[in-house]
Protein backbone atom coordinates (compact mmCIF):
# COMPACT_ATOMS: atom_id res chain seq x y z
CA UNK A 1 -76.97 55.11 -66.50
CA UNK A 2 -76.67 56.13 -62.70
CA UNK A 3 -76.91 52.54 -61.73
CA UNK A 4 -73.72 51.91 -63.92
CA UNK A 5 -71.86 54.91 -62.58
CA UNK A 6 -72.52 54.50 -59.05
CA UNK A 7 -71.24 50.74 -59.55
CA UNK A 8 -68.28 51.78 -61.28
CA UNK A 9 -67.71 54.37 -58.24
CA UNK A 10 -68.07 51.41 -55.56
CA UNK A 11 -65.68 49.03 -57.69
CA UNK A 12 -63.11 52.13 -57.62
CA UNK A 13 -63.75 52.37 -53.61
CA UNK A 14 -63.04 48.95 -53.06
CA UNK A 15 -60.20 48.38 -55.31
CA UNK A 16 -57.75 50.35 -53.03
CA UNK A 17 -59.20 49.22 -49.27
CA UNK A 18 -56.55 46.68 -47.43
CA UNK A 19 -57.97 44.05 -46.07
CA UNK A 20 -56.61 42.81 -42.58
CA UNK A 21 -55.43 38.96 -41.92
CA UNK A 22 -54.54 37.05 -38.87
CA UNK A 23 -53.01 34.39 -38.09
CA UNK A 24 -54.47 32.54 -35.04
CA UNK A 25 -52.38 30.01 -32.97
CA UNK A 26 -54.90 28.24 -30.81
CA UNK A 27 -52.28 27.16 -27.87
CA UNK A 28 -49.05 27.92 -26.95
CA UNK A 29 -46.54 26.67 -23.60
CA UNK A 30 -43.00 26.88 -22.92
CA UNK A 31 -41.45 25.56 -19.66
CA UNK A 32 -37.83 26.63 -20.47
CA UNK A 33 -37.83 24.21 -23.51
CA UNK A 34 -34.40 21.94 -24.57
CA UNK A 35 -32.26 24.61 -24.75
CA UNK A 36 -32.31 25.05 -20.75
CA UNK A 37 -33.37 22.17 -19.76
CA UNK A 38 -36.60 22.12 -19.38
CA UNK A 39 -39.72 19.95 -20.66
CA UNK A 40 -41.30 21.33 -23.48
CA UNK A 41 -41.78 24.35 -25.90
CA UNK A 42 -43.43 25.86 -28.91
CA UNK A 43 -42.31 26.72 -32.45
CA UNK A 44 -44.00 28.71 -34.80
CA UNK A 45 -43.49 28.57 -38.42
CA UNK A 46 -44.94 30.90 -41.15
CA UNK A 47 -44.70 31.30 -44.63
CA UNK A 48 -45.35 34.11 -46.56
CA UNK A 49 -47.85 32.83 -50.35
CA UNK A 50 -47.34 36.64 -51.69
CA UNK A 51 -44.41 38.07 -53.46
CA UNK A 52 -44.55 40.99 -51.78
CA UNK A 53 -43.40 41.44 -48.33
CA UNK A 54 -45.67 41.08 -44.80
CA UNK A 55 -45.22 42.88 -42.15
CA UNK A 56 -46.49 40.81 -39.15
CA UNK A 57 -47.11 42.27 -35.71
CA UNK A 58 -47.55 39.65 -32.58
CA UNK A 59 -49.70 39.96 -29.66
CA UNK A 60 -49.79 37.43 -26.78
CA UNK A 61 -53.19 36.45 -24.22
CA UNK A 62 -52.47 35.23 -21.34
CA UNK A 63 -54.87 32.37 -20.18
CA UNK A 64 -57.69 34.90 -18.24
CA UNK A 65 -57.34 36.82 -21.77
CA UNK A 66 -55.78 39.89 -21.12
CA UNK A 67 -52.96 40.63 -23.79
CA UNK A 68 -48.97 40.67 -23.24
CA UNK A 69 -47.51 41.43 -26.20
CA UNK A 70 -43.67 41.25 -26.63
CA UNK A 71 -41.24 43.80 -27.44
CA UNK A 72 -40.49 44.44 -30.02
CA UNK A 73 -43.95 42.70 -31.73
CA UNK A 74 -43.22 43.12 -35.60
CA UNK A 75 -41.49 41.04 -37.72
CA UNK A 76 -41.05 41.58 -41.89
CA UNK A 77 -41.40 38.35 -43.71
CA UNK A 78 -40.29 38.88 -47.58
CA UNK A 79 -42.24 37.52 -50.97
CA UNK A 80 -41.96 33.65 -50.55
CA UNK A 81 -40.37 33.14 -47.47
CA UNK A 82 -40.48 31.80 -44.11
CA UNK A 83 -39.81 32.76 -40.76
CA UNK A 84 -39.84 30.46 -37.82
CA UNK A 85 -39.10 31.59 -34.18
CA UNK A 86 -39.48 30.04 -30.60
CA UNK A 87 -42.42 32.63 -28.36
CA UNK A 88 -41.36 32.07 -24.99
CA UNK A 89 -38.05 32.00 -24.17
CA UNK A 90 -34.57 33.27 -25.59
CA UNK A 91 -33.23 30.76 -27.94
CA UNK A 92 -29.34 31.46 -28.31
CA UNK A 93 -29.61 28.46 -31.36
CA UNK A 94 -32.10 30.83 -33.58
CA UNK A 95 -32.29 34.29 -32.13
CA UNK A 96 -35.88 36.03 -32.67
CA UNK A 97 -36.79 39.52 -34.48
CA UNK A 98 -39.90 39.20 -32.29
CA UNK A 99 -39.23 39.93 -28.74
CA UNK A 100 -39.39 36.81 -25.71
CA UNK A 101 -41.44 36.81 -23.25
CA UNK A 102 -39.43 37.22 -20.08
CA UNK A 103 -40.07 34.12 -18.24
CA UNK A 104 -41.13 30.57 -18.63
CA UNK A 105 -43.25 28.95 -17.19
CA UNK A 106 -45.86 30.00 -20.30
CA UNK A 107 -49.23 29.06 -21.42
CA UNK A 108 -51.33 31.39 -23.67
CA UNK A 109 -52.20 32.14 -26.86
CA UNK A 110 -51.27 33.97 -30.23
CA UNK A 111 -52.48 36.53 -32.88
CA UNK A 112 -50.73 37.33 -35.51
CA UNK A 113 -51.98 40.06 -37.80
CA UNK A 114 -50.85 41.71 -41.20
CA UNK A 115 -52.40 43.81 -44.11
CA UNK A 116 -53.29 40.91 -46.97
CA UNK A 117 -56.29 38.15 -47.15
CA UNK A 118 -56.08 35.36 -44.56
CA UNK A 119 -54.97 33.08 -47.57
CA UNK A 120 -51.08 35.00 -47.66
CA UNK A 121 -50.01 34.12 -44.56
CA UNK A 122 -50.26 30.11 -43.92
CA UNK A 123 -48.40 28.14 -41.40
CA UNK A 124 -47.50 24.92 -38.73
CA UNK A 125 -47.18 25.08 -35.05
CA UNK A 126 -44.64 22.48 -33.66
CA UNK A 127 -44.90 21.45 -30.17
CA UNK A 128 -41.84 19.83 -28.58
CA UNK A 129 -41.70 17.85 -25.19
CA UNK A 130 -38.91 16.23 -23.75
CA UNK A 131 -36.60 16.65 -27.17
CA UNK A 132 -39.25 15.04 -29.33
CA UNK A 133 -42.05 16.53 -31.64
CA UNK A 134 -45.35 15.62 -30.35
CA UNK A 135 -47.81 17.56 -33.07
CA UNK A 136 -48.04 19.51 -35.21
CA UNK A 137 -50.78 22.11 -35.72
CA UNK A 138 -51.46 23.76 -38.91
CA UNK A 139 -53.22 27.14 -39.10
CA UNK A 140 -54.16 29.17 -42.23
CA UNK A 141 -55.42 28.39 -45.41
């Protein structure tokens, strides 16, 4: 009988812990992208699987790995939807929640994390160069 109850006590512990996702985007550059003029940029695209809303919060490495993250670094996606945004640089075509990073030349990384299993948050990364789309990168499950 104590086996039972102290099984039904660890089911009850674990029914009400959050688990933690991220969202991991491998490589990311922007040198002043189309909108300015420049060569190339990134675009990141992610779509909520819940219906509940995700908070998301950002954070940036540079390439030695120390972190840069932007500000403001938290973005709310709702229940079945998507948000896409361009890291780098201001984008006057599709303004960001997420804050730029204030200059371009960029090349780094991405993290993004949120409360939910990794499987909630899926997504593409879309690299531009010269006005085309040279790859896409998809990340999640």
């Amino acid at each position: 009988m104590k086996k039972y109850i102290a099984l039904a006590v660890g089911v009850a512990m674990c029914a009400g812990v959050a688990f933690a996702g991220t969202f991991h985007v491998p490589f990311v550059f922007d040198n002043e992208g189309m909108v300015t003029g420049g060569d190339g940029e990134t675009w990141v695209k992610m779509k909520n699987t819940t219906t509940s809303a995700i908070l998301i919060t950002v954070h940036y490495y540079n390439p030695d790995g120390t972190q840069d993250d932007p500000t403001p670094n938290t973005v709310s996606i709702p229940g079945n939807s998507s948000y896409s945004y361009r890291p780098f640089a201001p984008d006057v075509e599709e303004p960001s929640d997420i804050g730029d990073k204030p200059a371009a030349p960029y090349v780094g990384t991405m993290q993004a994390d949120f409360t939910g299993a990794d499987s909630d948050m899926v997504g593409i990364i879309q690299y531009v160069v010269a006005g085309e789309t040279t790859g896409y990168t998809g990340v999640g499950q």
